[in-house]
C-alpha atoms as a PDB file:
ATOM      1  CA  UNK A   1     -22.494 -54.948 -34.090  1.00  0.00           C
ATOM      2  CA  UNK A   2     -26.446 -54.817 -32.762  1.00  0.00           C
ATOM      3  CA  UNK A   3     -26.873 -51.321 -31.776  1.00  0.00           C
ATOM      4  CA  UNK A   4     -28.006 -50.468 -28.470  1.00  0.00           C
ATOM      5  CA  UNK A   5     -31.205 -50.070 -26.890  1.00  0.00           C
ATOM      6  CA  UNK A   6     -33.565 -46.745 -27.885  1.00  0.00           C
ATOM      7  CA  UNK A   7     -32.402 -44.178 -24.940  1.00  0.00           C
ATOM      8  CA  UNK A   8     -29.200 -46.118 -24.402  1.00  0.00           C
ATOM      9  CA  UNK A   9     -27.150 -42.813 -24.665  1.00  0.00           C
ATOM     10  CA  UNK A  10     -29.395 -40.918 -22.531  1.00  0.00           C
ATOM     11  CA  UNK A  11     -29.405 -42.972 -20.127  1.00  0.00           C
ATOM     12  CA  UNK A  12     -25.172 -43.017 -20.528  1.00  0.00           C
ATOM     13  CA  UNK A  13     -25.162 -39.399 -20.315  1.00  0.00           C
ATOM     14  CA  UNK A  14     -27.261 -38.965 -17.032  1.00  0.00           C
ATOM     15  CA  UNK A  15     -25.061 -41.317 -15.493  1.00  0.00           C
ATOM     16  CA  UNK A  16     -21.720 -39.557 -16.321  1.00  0.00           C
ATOM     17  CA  UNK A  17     -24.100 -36.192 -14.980  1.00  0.00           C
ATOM     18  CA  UNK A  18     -24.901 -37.945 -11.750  1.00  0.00           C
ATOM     19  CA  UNK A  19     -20.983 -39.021 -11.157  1.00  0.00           C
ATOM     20  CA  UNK A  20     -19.728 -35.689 -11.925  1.00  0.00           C
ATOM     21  CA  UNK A  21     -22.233 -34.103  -9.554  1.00  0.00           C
ATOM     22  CA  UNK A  22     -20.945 -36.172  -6.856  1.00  0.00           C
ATOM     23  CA  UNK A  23     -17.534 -35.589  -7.318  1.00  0.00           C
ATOM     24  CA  UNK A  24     -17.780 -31.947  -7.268  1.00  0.00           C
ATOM     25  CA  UNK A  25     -20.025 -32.306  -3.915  1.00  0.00           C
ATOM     26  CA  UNK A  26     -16.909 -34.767  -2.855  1.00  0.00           C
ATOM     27  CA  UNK A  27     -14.189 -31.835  -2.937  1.00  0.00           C
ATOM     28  CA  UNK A  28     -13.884 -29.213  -0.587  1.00  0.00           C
ATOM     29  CA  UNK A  29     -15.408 -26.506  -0.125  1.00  0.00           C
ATOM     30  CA  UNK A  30     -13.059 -23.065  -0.999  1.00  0.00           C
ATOM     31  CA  UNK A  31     -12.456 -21.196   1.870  1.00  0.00           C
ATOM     32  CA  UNK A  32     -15.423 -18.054   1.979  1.00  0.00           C
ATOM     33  CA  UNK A  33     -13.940 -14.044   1.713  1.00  0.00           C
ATOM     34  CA  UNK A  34     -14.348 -12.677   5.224  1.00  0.00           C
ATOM     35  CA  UNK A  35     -13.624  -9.176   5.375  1.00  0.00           C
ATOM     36  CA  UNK A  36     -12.033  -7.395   8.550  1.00  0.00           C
ATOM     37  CA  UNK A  37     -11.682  -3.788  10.039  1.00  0.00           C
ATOM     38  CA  UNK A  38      -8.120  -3.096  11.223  1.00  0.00           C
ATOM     39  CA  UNK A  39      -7.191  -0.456  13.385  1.00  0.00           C
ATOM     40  CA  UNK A  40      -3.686   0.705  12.442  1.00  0.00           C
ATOM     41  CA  UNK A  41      -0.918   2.896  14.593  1.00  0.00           C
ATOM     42  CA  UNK A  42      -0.308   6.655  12.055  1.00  0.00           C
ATOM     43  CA  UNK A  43       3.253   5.677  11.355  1.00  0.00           C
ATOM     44  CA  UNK A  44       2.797   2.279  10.074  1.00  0.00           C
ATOM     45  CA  UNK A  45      -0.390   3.096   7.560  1.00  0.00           C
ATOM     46  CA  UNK A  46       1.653   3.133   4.456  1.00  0.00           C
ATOM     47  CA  UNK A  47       3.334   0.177   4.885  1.00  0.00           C
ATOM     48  CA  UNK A  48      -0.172  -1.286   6.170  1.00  0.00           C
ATOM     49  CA  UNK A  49      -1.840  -0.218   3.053  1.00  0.00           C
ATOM     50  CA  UNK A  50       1.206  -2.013   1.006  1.00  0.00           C
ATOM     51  CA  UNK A  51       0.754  -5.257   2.740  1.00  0.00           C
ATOM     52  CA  UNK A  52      -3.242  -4.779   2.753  1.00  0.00           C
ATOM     53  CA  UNK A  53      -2.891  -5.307  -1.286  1.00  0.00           C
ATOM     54  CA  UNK A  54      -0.798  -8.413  -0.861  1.00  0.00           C
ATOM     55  CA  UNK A  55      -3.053  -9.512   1.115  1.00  0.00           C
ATOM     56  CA  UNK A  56      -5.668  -9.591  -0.254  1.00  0.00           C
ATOM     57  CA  UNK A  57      -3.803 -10.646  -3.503  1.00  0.00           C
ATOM     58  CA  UNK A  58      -2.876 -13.620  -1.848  1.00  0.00           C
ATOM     59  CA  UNK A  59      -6.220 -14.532  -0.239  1.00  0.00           C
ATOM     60  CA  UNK A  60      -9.644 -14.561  -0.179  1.00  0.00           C
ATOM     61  CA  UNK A  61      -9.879 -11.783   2.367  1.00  0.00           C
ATOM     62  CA  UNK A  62     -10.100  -8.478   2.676  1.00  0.00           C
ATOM     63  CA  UNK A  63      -8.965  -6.103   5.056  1.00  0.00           C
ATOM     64  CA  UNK A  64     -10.419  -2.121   5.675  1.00  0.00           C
ATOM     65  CA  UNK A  65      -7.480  -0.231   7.322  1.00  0.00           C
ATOM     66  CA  UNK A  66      -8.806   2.851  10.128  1.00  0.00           C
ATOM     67  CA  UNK A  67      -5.613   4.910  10.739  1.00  0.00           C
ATOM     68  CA  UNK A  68      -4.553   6.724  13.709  1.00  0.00           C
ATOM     69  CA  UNK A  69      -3.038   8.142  16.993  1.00  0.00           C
ATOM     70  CA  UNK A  70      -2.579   4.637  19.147  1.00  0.00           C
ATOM     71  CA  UNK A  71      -3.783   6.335  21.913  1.00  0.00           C
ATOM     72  CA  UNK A  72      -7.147   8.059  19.988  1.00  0.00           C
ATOM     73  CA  UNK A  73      -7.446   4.210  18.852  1.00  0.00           C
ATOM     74  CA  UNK A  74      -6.886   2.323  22.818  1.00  0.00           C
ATOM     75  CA  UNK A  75      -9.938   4.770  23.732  1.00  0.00           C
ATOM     76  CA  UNK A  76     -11.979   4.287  20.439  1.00  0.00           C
ATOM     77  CA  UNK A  77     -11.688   0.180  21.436  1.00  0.00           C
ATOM     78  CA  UNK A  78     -12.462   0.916  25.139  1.00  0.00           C
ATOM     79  CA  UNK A  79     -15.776   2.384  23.579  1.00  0.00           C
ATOM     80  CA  UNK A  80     -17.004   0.003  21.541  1.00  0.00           C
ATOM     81  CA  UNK A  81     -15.690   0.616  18.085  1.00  0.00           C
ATOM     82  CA  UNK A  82     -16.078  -2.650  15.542  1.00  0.00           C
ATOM     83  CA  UNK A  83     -12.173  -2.914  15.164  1.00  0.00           C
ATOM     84  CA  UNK A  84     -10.414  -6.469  15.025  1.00  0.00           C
ATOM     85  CA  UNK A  85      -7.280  -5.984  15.273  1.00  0.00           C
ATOM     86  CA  UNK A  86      -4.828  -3.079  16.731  1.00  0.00           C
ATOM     87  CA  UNK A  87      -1.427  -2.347  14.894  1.00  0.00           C
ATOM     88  CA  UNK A  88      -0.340  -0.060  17.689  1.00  0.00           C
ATOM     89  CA  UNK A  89       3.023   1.816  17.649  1.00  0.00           C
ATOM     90  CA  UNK A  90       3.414   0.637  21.311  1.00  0.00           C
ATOM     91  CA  UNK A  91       3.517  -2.625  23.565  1.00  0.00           C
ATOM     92  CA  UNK A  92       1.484  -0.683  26.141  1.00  0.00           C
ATOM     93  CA  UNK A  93      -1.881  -0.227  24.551  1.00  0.00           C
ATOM     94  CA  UNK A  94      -2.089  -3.419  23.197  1.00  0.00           C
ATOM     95  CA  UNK A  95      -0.921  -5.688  26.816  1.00  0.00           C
ATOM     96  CA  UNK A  96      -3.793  -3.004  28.720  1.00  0.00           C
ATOM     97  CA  UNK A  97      -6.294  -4.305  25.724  1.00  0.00           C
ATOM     98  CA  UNK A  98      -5.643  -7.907  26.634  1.00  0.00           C
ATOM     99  CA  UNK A  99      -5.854  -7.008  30.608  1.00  0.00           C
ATOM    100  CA  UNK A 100      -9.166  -5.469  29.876  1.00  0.00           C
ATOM    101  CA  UNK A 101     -10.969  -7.957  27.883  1.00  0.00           C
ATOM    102  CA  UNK A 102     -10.630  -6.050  24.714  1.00  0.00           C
ATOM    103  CA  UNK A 103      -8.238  -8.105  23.498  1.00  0.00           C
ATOM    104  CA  UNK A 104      -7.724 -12.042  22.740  1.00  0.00           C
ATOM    105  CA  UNK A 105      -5.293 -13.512  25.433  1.00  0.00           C
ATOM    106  CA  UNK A 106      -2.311 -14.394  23.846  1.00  0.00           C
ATOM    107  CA  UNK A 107      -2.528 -12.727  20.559  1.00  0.00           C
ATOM    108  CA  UNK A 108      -0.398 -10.190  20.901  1.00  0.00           C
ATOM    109  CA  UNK A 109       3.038  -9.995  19.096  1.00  0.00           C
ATOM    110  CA  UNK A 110       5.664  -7.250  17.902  1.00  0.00           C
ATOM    111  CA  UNK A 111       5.599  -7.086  14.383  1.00  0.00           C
ATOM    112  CA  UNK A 112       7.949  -3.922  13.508  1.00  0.00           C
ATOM    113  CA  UNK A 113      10.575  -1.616  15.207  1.00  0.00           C
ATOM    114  CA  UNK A 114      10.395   1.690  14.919  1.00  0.00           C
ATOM    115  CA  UNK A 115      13.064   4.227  14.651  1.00  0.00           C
ATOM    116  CA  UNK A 116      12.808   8.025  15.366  1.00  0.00           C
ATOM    117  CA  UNK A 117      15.042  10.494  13.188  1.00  0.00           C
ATOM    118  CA  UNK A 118      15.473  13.719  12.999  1.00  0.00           C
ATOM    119  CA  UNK A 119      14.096  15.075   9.266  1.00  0.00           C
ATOM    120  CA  UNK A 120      14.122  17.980   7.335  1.00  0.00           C
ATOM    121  CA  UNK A 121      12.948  18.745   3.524  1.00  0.00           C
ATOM    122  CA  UNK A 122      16.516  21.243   3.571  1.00  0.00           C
ATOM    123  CA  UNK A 123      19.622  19.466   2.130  1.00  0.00           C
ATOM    124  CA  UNK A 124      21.874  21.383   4.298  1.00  0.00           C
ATOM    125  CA  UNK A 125      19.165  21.897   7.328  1.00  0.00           C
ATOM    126  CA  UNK A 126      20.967  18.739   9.472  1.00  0.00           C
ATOM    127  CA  UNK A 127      24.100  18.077   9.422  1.00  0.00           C
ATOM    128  CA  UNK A 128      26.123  14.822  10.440  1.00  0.00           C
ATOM    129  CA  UNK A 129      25.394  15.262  14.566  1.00  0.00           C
ATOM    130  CA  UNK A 130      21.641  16.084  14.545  1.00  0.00           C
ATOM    131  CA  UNK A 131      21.896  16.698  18.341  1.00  0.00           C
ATOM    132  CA  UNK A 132      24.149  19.868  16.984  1.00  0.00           C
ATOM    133  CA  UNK A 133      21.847  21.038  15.163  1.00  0.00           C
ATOM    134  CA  UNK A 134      19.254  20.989  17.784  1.00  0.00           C
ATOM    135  CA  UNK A 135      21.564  22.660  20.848  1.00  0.00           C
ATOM    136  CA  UNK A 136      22.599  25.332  18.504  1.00  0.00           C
ATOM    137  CA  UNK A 137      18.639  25.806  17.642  1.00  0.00           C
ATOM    138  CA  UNK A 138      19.040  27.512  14.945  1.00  0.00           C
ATOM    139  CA  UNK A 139      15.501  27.073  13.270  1.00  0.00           C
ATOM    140  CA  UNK A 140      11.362  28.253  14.058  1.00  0.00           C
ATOM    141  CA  UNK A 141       9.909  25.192  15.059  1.00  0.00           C
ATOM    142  CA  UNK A 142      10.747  21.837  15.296  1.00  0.00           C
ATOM    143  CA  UNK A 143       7.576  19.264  15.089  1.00  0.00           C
ATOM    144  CA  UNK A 144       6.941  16.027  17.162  1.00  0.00           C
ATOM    145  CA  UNK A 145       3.820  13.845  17.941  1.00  0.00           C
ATOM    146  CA  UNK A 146       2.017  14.465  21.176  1.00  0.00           C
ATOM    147  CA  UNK A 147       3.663  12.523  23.475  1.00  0.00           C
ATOM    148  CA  UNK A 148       0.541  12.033  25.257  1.00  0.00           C
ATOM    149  CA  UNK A 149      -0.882  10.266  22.423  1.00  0.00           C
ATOM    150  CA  UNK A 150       1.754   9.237  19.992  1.00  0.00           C
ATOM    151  CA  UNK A 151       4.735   6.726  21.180  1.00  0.00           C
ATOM    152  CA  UNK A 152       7.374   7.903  18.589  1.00  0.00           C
ATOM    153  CA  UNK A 153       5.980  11.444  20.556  1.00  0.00           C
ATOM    154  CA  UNK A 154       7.608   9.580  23.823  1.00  0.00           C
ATOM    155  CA  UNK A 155      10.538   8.833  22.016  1.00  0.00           C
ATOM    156  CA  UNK A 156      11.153  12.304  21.103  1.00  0.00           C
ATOM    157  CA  UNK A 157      10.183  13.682  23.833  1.00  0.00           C
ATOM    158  CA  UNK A 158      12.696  11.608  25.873  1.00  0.00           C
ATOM    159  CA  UNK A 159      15.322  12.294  23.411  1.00  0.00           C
ATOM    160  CA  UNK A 160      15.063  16.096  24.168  1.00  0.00           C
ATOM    161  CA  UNK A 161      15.532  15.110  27.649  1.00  0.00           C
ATOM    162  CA  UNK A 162      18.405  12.826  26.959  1.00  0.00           C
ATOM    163  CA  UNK A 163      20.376  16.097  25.225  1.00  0.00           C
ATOM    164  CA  UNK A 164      18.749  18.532  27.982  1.00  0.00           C
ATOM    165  CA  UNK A 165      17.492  20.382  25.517  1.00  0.00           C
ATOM    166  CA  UNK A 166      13.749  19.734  26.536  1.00  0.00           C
ATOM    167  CA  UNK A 167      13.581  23.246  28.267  1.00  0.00           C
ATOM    168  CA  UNK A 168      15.904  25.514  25.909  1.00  0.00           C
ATOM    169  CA  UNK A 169      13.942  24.187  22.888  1.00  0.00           C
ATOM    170  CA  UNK A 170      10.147  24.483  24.256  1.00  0.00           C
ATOM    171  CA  UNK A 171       9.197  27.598  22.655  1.00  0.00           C
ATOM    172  CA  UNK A 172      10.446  25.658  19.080  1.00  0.00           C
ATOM    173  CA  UNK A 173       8.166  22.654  19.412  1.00  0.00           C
ATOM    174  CA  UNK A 174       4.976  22.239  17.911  1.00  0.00           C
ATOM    175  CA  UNK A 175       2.710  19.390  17.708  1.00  0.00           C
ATOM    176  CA  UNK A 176       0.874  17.348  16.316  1.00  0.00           C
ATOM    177  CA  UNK A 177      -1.992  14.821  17.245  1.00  0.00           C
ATOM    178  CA  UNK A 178       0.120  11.663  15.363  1.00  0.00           C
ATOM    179  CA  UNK A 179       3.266  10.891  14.013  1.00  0.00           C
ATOM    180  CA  UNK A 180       1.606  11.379  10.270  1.00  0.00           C
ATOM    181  CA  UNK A 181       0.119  15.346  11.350  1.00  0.00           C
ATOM    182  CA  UNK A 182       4.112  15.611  12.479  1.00  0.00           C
ATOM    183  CA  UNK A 183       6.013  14.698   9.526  1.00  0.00           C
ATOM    184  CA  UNK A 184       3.155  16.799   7.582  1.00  0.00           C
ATOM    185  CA  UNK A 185       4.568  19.778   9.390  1.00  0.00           C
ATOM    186  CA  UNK A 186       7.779  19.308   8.690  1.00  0.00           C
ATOM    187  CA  UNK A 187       7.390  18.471   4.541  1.00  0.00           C
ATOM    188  CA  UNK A 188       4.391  21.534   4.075  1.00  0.00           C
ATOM    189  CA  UNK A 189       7.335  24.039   5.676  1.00  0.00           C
ATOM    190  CA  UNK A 190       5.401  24.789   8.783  1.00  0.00           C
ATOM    191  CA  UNK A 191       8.784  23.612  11.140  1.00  0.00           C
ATOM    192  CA  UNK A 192      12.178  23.512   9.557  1.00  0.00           C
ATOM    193  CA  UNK A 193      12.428  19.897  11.243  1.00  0.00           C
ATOM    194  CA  UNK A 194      10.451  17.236  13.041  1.00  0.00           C
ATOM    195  CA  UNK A 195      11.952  13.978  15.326  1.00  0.00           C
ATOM    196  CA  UNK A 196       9.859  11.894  13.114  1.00  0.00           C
ATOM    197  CA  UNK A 197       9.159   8.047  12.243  1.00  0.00           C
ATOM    198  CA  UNK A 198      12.308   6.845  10.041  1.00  0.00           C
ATOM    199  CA  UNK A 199       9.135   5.364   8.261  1.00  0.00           C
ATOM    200  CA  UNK A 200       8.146   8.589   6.865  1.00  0.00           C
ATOM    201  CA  UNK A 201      11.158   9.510   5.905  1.00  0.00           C
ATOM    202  CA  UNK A 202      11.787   5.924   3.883  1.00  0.00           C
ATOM    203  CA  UNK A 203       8.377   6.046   1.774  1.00  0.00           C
ATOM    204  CA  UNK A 204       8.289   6.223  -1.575  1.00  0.00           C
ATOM    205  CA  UNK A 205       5.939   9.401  -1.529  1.00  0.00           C
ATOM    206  CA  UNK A 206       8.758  11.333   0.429  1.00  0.00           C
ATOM    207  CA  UNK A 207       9.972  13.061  -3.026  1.00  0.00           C
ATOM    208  CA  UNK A 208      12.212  15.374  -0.612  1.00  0.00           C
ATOM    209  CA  UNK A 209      15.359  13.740   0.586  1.00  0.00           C
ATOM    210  CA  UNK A 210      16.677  16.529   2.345  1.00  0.00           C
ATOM    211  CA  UNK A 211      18.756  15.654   5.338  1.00  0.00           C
ATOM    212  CA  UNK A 212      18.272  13.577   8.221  1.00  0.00           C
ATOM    213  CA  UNK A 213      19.817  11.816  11.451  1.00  0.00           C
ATOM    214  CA  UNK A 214      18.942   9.148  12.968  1.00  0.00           C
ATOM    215  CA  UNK A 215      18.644   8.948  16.789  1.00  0.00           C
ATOM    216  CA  UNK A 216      20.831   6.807  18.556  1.00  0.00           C
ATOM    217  CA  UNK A 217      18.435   4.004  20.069  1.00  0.00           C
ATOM    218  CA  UNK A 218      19.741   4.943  23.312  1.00  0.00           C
ATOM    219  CA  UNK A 219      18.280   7.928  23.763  1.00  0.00           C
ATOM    220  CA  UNK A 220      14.940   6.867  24.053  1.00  0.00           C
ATOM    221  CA  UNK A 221      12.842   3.690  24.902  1.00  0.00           C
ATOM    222  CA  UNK A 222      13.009   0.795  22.550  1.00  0.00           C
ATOM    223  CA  UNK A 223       9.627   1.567  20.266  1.00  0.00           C
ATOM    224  CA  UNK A 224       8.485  -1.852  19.983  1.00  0.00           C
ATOM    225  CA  UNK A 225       4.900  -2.652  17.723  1.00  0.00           C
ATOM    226  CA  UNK A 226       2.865  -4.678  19.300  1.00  0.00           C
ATOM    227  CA  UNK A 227      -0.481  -6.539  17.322  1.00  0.00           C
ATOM    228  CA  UNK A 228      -3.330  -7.752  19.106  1.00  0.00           C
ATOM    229  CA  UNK A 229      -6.290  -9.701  18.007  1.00  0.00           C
ATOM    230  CA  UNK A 230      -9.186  -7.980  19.325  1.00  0.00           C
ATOM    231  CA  UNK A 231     -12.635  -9.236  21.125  1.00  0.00           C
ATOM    232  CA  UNK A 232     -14.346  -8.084  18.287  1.00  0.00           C
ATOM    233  CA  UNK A 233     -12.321 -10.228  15.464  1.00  0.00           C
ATOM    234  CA  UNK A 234     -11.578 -13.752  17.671  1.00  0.00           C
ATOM    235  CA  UNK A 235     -14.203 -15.279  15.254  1.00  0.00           C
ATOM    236  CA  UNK A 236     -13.020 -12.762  12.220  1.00  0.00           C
ATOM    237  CA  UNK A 237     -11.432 -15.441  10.030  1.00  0.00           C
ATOM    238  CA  UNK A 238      -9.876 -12.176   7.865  1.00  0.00           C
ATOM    239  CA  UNK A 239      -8.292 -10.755  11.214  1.00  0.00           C
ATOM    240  CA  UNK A 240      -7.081 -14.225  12.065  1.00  0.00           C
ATOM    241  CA  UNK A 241      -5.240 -14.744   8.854  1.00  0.00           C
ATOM    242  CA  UNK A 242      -4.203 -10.741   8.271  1.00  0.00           C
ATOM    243  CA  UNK A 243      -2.538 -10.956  11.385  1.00  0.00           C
ATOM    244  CA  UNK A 244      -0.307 -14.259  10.145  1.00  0.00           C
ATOM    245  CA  UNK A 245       0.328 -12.918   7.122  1.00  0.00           C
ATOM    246  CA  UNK A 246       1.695  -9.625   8.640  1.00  0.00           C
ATOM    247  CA  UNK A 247       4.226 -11.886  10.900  1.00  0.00           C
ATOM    248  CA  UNK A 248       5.372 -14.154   7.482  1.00  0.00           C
ATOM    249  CA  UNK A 249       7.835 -13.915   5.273  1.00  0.00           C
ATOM    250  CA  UNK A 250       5.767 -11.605   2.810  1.00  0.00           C
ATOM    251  CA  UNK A 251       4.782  -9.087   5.515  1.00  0.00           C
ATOM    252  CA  UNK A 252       8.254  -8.844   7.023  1.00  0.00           C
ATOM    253  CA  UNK A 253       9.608  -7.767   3.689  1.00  0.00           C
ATOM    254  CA  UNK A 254       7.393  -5.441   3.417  1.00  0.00           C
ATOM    255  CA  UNK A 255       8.299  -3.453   6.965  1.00  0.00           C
ATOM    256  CA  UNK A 256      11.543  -3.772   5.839  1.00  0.00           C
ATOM    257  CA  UNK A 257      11.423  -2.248   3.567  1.00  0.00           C
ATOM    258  CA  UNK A 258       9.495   0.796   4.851  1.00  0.00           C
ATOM    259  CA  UNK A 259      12.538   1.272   7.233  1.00  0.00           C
ATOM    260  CA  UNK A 260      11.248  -0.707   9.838  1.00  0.00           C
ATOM    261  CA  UNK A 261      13.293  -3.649  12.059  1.00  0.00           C
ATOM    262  CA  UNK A 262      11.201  -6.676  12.005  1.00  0.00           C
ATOM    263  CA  UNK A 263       9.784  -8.223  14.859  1.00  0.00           C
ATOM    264  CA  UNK A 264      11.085 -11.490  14.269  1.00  0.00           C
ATOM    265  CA  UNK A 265      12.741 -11.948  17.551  1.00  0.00           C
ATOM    266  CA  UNK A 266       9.508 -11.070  19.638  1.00  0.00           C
END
């Protein structure tokens, strides 16, 4: 068998170079990280973190998680702040976002349910009708968000108005700026009980059972958690897919999980 021309295999080899180059330049592209900022509602921050991880487990995004009072976080939008997206703990916020240009048009969606219940670190502090336990008031203080600021602080404040006890119990009530500052109250021993996010009271960190009820949803207005894709982020390719991933399969589970009805049904 003649043997083949001097430079034969180099010349082999820089073809097989050439096709491979080309074939690699033929696939596509993988999809570049894109990181977002993501303004998130007090209540739902744990559970935000949680999913945050799967996220960007999942993905080739990140996400950077700013937690607060929905209220402090409508003005800090109105303002200018590089957020883009809201996790509010209302509907209200988020539809007054889209109204003023803050928000993309058609974005928004309820991804989570909250509940308010009444908490307390004491096993024997609550017992099986909560609104007992309050009328009898029978305790220092008893903690709630600022209604002002806080929707689960709406909630509670309208459930002390359901019961009547509003007036009888307004030397008792403290409170604080969020939902989070609330519950804090309650589990450091600063009030003997809070009307507080069932959230709080689900988590894993909550090492104190205690004793809890939880309010009849009738007492107060639904508190429905709206999502909104913000001016800011309608490019964001992070906030884009953060925001589908939070209304999938994987994100449901997790508010679930944290105690949370899903938003499944709009």
């Amino acid at each position: 068998m003649p043997l083949p021309p001097r430079g034969h295999a180099t010349f082999v080899v820089r073809i097989c170079t050439v096709l491979a180059l080309a074939a690699a330049l033929a696939l596509p592209a993988p999809a570049r990280a894109a990181s977002a900022l993501i303004a998130v509602a007090a209540n739902f921050a744990e559970a935000a973190e949680v999913i945050a991880e799967d996220f960007a487990a999942a993905t080739n995004h990140e996400v950077t998680l700013a937690a607060g009072s929905t209220g402090k976080l409508y003005a800090q939008i109105t303002k200018g702040a590089p957020f883009d997206a809201l996790l509010a703990a209302d509907q209200a916020r988020p539809r007054r976002l889209e109204a003023e240009g803050h928000a993309v048009a058609g974005s928004r969606f309820t991804y989570a349910k909250g509940r308010l219940v009444l908490w307390s670190p004491g096993a024997a502090m609550i017992g099986p009708d909560g609104a007992a336990t309050l009328a009898a008031g029978d305790f220092d203080h008893l903690a709630i968000a600022n209604p002002d600021l806080a929707p689960y602080g709406l909630a509670a404040r309208q459930t002390l108005e359901h019961m009547g006890l509003r007036t009888p119990l307004r030397d008792k009530i403290v409170m604080g700026q969020n939902i989070g500052q609330a519950f804090s109250m309650v589990a450091t021993g600063n009030a003997a009980l809070g009307l507080v996010a069932g959230s709080y009271v689900a988590s894993p960190r909550n090492h104190a059972a205690g004793s809890a009820w939880a309010v009849p949803a009738t007492y107060h207005d639904p508190i429905r958690q709206d999502a909104v894709l913000l001016a800011h982020g309608a490019d964001n390719a992070a906030a884009r897919a953060f925001l589908d991933y939070l209304k999938g399969a994987e994100g449901r589970a997790v508010i679930a999980r944290f105690g949370y009805g899903t938003g499944e049904d709009g």
